[in-house]
C-alpha atoms as a PDB file:
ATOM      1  CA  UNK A   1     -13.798  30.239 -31.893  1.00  0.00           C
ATOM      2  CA  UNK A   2     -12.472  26.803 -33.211  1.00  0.00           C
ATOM      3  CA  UNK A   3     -13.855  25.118 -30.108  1.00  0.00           C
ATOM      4  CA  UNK A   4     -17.533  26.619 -30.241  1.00  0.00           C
ATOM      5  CA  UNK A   5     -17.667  24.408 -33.454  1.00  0.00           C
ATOM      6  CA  UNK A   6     -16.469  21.306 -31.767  1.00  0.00           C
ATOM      7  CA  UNK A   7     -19.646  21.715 -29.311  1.00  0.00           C
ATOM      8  CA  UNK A   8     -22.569  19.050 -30.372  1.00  0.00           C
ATOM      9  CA  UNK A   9     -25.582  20.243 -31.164  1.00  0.00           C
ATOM     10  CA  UNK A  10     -27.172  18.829 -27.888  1.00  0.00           C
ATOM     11  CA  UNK A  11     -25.157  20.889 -25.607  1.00  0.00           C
ATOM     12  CA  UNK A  12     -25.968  23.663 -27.357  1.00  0.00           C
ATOM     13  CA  UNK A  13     -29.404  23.168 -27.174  1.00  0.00           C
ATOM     14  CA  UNK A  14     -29.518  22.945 -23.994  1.00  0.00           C
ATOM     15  CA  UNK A  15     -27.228  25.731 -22.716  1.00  0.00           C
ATOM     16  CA  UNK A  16     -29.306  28.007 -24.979  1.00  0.00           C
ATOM     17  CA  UNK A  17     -32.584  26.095 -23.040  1.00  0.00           C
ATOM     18  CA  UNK A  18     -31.329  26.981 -19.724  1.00  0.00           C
ATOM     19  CA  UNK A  19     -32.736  29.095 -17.517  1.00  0.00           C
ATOM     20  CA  UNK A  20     -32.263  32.370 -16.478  1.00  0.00           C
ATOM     21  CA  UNK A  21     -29.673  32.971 -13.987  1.00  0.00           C
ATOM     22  CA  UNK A  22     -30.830  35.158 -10.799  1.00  0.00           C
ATOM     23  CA  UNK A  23     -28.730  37.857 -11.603  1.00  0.00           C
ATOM     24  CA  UNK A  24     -30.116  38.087 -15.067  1.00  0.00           C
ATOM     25  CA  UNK A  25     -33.457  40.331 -12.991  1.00  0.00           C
ATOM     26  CA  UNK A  26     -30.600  43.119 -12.693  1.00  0.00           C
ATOM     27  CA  UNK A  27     -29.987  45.527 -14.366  1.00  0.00           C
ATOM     28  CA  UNK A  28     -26.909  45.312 -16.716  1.00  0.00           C
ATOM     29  CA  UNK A  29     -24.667  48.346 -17.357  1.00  0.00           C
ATOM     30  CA  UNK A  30     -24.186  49.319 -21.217  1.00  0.00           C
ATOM     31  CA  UNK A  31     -21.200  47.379 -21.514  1.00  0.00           C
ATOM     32  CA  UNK A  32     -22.642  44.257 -20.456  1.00  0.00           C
ATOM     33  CA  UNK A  33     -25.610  44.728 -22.689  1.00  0.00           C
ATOM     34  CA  UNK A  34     -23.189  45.361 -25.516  1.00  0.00           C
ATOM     35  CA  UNK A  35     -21.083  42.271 -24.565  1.00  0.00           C
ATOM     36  CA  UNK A  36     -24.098  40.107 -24.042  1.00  0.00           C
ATOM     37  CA  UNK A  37     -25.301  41.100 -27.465  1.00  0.00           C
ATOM     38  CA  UNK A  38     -21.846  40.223 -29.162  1.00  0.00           C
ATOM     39  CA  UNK A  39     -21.532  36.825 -27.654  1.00  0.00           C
ATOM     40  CA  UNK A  40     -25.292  36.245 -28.924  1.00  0.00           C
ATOM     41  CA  UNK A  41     -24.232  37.292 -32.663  1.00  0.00           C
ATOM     42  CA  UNK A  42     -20.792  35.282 -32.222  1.00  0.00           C
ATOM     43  CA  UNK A  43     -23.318  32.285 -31.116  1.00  0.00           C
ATOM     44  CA  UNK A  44     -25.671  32.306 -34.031  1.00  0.00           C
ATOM     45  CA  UNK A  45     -22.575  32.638 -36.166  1.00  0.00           C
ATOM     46  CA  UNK A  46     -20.862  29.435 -34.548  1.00  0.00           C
ATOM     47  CA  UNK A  47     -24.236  28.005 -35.199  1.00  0.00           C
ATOM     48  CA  UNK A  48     -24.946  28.968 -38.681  1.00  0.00           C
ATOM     49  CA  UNK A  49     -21.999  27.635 -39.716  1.00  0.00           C
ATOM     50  CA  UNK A  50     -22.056  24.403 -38.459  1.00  0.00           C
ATOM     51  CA  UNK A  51     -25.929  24.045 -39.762  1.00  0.00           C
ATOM     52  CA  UNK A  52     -24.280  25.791 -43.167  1.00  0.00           C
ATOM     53  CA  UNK A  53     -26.705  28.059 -43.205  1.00  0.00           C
ATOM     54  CA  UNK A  54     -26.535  30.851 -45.163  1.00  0.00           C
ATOM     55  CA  UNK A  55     -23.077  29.224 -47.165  1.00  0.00           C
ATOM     56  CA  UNK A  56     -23.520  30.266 -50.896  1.00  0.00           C
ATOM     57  CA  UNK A  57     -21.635  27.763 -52.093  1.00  0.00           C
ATOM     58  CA  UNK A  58     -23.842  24.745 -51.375  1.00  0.00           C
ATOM     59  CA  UNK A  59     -27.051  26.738 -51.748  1.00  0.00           C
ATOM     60  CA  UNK A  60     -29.947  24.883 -54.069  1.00  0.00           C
END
């Protein structure tokens, strides 16, 4: 997880800016859904916390 917060903000941008992938009009079984929605929570996360967002210790 370490290396998702060495990623600069512009790559991130723009792998989250990307487009689709053709296999992305499939239809994914459960476990890829699940998977796919874990890596998207794990992503906001790596986000978050290199934004500090949401860190009570420097809040305002």
């Amino acid at each position: 997880m370490s290396s998702l917060l060495r990623l600069r903000p512009s790559a991130v941008l723009r792998a989250l800016s990307a487009p689709p992938l053709a296999a992305e009009s499939k239809p994914r079984s459960l476990s890829a859904q699940w998977a796919l929605g874990v890596s998207h929570i794990l992503v906001v996360g790596a986000i978050a916390k290199v934004l500090n967002i949401g860190d009570r210790d420097s809040a305002i």
